[in-house]
Protein backbone atom coordinates (compact mmCIF):
# COMPACT_ATOMS: atom_id res chain seq x y z
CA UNK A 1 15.13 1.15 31.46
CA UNK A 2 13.53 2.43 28.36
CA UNK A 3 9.82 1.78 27.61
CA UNK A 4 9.56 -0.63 24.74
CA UNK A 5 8.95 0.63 21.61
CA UNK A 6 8.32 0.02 17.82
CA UNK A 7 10.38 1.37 14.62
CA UNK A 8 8.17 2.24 11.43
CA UNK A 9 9.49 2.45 7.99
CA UNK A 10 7.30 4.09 5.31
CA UNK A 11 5.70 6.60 7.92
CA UNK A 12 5.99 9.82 4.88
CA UNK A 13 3.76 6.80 2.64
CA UNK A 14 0.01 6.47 2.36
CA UNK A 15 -0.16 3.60 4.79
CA UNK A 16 2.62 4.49 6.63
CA UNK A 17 0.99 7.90 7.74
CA UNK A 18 -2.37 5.85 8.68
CA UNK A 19 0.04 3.58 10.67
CA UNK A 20 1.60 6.49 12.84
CA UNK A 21 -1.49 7.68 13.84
CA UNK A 22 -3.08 4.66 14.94
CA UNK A 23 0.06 3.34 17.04
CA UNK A 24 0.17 6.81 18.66
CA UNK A 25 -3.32 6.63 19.37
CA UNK A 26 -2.87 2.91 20.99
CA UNK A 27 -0.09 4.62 23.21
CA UNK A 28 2.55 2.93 21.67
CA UNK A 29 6.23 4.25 22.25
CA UNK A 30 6.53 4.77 18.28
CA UNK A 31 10.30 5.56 16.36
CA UNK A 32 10.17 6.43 12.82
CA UNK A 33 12.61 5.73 10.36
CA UNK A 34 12.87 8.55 7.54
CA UNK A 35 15.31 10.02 5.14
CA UNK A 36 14.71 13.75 5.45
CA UNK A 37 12.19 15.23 8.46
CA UNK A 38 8.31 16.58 7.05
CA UNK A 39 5.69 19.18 8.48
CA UNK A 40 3.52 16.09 8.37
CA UNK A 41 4.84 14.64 11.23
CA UNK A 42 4.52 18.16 13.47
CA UNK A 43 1.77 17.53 16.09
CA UNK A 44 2.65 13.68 16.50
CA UNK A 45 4.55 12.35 19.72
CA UNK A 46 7.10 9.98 17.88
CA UNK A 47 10.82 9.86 17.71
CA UNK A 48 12.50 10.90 14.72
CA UNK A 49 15.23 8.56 13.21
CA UNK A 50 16.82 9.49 10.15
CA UNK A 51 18.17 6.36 8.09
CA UNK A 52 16.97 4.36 4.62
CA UNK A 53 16.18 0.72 4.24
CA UNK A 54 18.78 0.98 1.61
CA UNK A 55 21.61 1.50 4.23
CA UNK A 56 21.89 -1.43 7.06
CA UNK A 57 24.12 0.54 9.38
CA UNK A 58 21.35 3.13 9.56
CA UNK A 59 18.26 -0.29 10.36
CA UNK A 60 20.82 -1.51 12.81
CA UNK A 61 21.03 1.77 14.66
CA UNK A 62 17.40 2.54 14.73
CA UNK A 63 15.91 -1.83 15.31
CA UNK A 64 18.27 -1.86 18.09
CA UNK A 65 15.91 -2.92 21.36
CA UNK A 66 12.66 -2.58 19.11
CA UNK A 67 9.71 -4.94 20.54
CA UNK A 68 8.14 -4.48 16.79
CA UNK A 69 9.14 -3.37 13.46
CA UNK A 70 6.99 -2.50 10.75
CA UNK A 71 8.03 -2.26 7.22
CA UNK A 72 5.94 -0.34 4.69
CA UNK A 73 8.93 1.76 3.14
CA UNK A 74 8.94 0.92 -0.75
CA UNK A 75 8.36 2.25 -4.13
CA UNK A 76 5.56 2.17 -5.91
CA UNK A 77 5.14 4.49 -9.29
CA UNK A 78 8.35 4.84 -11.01
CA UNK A 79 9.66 6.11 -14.22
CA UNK A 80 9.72 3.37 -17.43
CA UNK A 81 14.06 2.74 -17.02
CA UNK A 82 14.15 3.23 -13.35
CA UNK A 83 13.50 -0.86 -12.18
CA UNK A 84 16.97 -0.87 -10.62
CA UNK A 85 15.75 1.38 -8.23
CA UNK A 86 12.28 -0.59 -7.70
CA UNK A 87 14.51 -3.90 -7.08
CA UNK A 88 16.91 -2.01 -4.57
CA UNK A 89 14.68 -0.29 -2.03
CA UNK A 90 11.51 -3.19 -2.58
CA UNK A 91 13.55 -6.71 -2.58
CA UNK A 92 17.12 -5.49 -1.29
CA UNK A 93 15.56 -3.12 1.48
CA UNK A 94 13.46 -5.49 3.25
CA UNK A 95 16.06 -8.25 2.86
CA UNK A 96 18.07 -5.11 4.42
CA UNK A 97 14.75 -4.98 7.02
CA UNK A 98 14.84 -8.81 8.10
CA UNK A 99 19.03 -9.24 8.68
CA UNK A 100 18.68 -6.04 10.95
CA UNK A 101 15.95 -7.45 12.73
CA UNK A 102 17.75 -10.57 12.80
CA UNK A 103 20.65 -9.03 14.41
CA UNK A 104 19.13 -7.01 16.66
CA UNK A 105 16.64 -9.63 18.16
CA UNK A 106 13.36 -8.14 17.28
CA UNK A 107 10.56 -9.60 18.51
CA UNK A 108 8.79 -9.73 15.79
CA UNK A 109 8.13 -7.63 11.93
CA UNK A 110 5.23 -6.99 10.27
CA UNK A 111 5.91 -6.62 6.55
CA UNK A 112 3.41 -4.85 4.03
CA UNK A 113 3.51 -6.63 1.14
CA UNK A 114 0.66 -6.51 -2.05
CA UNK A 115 -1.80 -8.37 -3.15
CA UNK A 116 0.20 -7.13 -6.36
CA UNK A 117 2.30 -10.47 -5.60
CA UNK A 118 -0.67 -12.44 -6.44
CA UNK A 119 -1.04 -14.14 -9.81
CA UNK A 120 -4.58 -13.50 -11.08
CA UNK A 121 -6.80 -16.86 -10.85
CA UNK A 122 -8.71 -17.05 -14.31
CA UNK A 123 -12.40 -16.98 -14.11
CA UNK A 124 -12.75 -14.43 -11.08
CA UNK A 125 -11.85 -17.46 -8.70
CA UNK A 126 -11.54 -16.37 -5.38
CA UNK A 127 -7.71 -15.30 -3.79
CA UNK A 128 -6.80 -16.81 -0.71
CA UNK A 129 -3.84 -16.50 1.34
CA UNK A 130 -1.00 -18.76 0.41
CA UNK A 131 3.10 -19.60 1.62
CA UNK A 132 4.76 -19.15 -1.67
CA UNK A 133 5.16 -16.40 -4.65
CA UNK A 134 6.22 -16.79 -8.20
CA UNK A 135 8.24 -13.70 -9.35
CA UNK A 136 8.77 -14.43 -12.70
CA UNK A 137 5.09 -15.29 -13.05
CA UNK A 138 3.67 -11.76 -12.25
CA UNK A 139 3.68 -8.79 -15.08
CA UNK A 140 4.80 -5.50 -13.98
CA UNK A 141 8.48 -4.94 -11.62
CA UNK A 142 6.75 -3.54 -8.90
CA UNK A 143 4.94 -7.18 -8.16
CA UNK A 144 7.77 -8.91 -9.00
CA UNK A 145 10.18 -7.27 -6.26
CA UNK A 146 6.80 -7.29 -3.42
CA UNK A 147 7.04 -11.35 -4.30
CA UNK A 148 10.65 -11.89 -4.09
CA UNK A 149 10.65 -10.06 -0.65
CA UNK A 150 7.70 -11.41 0.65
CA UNK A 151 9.55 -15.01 -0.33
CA UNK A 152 12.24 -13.62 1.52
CA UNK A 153 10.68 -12.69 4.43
CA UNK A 154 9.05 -16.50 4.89
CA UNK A 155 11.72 -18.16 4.00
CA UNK A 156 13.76 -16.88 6.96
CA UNK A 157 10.66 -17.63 9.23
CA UNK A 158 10.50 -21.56 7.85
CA UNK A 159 14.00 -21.37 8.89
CA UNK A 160 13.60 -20.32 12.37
CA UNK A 161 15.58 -17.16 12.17
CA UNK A 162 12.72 -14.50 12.16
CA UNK A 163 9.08 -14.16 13.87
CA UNK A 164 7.02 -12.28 11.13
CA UNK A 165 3.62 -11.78 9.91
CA UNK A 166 2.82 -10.59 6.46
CA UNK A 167 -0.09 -8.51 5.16
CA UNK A 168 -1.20 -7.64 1.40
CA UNK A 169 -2.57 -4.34 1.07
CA UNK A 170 -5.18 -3.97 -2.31
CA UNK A 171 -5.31 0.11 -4.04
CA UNK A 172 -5.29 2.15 -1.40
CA UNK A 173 -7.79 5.30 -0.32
CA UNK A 174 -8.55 7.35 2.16
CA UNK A 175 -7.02 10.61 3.92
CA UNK A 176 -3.51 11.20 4.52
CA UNK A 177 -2.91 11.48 0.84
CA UNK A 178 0.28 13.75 1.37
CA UNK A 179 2.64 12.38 -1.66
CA UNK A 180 -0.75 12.29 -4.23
CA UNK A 181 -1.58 8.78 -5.15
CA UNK A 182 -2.51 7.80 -8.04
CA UNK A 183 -6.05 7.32 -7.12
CA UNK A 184 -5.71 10.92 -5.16
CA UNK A 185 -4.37 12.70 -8.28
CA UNK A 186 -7.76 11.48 -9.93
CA UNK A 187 -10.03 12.53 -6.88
CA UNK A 188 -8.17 15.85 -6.71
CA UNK A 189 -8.93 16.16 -10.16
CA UNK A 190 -12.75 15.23 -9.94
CA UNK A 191 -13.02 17.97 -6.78
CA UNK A 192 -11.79 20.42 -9.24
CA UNK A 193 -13.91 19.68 -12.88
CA UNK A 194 -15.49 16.19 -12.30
CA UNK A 195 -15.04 13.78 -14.55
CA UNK A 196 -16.41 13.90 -18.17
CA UNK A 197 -16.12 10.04 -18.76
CA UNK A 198 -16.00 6.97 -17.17
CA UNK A 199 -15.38 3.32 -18.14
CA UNK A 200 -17.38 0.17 -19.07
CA UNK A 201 -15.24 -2.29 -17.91
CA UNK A 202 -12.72 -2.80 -15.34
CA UNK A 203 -12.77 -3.86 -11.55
CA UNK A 204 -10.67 -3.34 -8.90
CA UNK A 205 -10.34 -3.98 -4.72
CA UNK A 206 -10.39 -0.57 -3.16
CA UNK A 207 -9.40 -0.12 1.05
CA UNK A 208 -8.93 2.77 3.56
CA UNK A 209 -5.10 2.56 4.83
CA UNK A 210 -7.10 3.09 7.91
CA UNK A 211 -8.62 -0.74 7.71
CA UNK A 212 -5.48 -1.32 6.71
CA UNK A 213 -3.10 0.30 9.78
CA UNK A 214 -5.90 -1.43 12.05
CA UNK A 215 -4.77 -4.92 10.24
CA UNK A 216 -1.69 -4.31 10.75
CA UNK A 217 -1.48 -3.17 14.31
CA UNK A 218 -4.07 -6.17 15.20
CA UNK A 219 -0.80 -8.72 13.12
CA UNK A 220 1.50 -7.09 15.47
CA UNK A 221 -0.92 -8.44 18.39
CA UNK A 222 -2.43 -11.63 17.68
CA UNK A 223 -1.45 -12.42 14.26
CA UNK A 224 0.16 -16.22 14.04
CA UNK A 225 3.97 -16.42 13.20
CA UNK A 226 4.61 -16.85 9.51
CA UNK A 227 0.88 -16.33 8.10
CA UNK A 228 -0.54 -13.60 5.74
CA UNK A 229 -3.48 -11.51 5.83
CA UNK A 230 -5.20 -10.26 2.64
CA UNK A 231 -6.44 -6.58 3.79
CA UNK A 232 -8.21 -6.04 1.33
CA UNK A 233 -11.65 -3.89 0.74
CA UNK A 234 -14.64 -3.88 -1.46
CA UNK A 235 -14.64 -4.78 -4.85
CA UNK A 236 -15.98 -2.22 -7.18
CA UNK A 237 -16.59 -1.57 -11.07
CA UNK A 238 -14.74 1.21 -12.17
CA UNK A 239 -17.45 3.09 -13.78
CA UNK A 240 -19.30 2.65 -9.99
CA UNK A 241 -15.90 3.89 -8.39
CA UNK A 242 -16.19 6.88 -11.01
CA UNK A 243 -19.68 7.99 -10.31
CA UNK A 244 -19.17 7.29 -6.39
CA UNK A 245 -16.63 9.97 -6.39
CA UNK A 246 -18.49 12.36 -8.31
CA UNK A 247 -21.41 11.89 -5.78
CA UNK A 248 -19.09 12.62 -2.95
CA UNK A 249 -17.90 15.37 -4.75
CA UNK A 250 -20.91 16.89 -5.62
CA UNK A 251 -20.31 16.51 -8.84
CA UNK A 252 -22.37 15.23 -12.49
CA UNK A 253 -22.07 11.76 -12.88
CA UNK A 254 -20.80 11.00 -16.22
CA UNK A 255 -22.92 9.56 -19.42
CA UNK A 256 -19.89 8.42 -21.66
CA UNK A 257 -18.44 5.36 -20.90
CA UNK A 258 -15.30 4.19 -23.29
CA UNK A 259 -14.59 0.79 -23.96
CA UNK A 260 -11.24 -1.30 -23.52
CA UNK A 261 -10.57 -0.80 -27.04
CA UNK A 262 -10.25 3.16 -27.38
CA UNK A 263 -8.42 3.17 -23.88
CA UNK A 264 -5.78 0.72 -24.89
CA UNK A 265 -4.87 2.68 -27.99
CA UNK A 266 -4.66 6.13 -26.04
CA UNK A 267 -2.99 4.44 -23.09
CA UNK A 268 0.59 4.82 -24.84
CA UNK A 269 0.00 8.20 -25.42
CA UNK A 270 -0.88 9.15 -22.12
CA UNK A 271 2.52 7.55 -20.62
CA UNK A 272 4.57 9.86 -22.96
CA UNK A 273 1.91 12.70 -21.64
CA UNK A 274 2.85 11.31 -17.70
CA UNK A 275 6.35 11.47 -18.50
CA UNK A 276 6.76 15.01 -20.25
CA UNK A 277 4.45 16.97 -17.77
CA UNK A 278 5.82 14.26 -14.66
CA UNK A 279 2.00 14.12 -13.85
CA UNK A 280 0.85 11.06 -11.33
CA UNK A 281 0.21 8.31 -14.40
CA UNK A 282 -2.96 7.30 -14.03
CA UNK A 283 -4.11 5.02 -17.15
CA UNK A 284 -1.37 3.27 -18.41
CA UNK A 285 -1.10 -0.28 -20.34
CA UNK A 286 -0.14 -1.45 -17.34
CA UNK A 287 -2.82 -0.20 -15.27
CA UNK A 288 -5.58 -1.49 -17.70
CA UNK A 289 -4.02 -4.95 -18.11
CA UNK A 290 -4.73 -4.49 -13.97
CA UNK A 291 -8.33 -3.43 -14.08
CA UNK A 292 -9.29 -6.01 -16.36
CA UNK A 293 -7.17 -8.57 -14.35
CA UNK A 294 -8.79 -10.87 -11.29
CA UNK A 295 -9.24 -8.65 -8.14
CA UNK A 296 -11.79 -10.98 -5.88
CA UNK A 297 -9.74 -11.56 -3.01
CA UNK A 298 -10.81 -13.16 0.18
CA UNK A 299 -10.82 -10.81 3.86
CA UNK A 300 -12.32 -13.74 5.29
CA UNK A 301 -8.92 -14.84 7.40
CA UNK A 302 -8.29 -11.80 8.53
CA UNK A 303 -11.76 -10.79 9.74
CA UNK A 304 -11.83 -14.31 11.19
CA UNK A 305 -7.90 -14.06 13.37
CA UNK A 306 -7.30 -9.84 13.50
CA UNK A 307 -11.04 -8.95 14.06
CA UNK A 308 -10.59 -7.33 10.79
CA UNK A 309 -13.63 -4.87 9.43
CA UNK A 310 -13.40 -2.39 6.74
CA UNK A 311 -15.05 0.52 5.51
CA UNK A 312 -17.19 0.95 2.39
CA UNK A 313 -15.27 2.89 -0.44
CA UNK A 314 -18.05 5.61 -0.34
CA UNK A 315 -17.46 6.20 3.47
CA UNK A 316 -13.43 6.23 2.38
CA UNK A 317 -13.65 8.78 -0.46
CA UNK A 318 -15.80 10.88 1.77
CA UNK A 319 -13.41 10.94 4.12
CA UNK A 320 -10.75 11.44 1.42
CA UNK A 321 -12.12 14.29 -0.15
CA UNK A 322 -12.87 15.99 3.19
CA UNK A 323 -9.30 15.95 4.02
CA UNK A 324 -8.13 17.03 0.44
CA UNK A 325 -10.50 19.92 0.62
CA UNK A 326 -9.12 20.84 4.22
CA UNK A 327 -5.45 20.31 3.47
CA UNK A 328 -5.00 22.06 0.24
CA UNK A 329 -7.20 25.33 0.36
């Protein structure tokens, strides 16, 4: 009889990676689910799977006996005109995720969602887990497809036909930066000739996807049927994120500081820059309307039910440029 086991998606992703590691490090008998095999994986004791979320033969084949499934496979930066594609591996995959877990009588999933599926409170109110999402409410495709699948995904466990627990990620740091982030284009770029400006406004919730595999494997254990967990970080101004990393990377903090104004004018022009030289974007309109949005969530439920503790962003860019510096000489 074969050990029992769990099936990853996402394990090439930033989290997904962090994820691997961990579950292989609890002992876990661990199955990964991946389109094409990577060097990254050399070293780790999992089984290979080759499939997509997009295809439900290939979920079927792979959730078939699986204690656990976790689902972290999705897309996050994508071309302006690609949204289809957002909508078809985001909303349609996981709806892909839950029928095959349906059929195949997994015990129970653990879906990454975003705290991306959160409307901004006004006034800097504090975030707090809730049961429902509001698509059309949110600005930006990626948050409205996380939404609609996390709506998905409770809906079928109101319903009786699914045991799952949710959790909502905030930015993401930390090692294991194989695909270059968005954040770990701009470190990379800060290792290599600082940074010559910073900003004077902006916020945003920072975490190490290795608080954030820990959340998730802790879900998987004790987490109650049909709740969410905000895993989120510390909450940082962007000009201290900024000089943070230039102190870990030993490098000048800098003096000039632009305002919202002169970024939201050059914003447009930096898209068509991302776009001709396929650089990781980095400021865009649509990451400025999300700096200067609400980011105070509330870690308090899931330090409270999944013993849940995370690093400071300091000790996580440390960490991130360490690796970086190791992995790319």
């Amino acid at each position: 009889m074969e050990k029992s086991f769990c099936v990853l998606t996402g394990a090439t992703g930033h989290i997904g990676y962090a994820l691997l590691k961990k579950l292989v490090a609890e002992g876990e008998n661990v199955k990964i689910l991946i389109r094409k095999d990577s060097k990254q994986f050399d070293g780790i004791e999992c089984e290979k799977l080759f499939g997509d979320v997009t295809d439900p033969a290939s979920l079927e084949k792979a959730f078939e006996g699986a204690d656990v499934v976790y689902h972290l496979a999705g897309l996050i930066d994508i071309n302006v005109g690609q949204d289809d594609m957002v909508w078809k591996v985001n909303y349609e995959g996981t709806k892909n995720v839950v029928e095959a877990c349906k059929k195949c009588g997994v015990r129970r999933l653990v879906y990454a969602s975003s705290v991306d599926a959160y409307k901004p409170l006004p006034n800097n109110q504090l975030m707090v887990e809730k049961e429902t999402f509001q698509p059309d409410e949110l600005d930006g495709t990626y948050a409205k497809t996380k939404a609609s699948a996390t709506n998905y995904v409770f809906e079928n466990v109101r319903n009786g036909l699914l045991d799952a627990v949710v959790v909502y990620p905030g930015a993401c740091i930390g090692p294991y930066d194989f695909k270059v982030s968005n954040i770990g284009e701009m470190v990379r770029t800060v290792i290599k000739h600082g940074y010559p400006v910073s900003l004077n406004f902006g916020a945003y919730n920072f975490v190490d996807i290795r608080d954030i595999a820990d959340g998730m494997y802790a879900a998987a254990k004790q987490g109650r049927t049909g709740e969410g967990y905000i895993l989120c970080g510390e909450q940082i101004s962007v000009d201290d994120f900024i000089c943070t990393l230039c102190r870990v990377c030993g490098k000048r903090e800098p003096k000039l500081k632009m305002g919202y104004g002169i970024v939201s004018l050059g914003a447009p022009v930096c898209e068509v820059y991302y776009k001709i030289s396929k650089a990781t974007p980095l400021f865009t309109r649509y990451s400025i309307r999300k700096l200067i949005s609400n980011c105070n969530f509330s870690i308090e439920k899931a330090k409270k039910e999944l013993g849940y503790s995370p690093m400071s962003v300091e000790q996580s860019l440390k960490d991130m440029v360490e690796w970086i510096k190791e992995n790319e000489k």
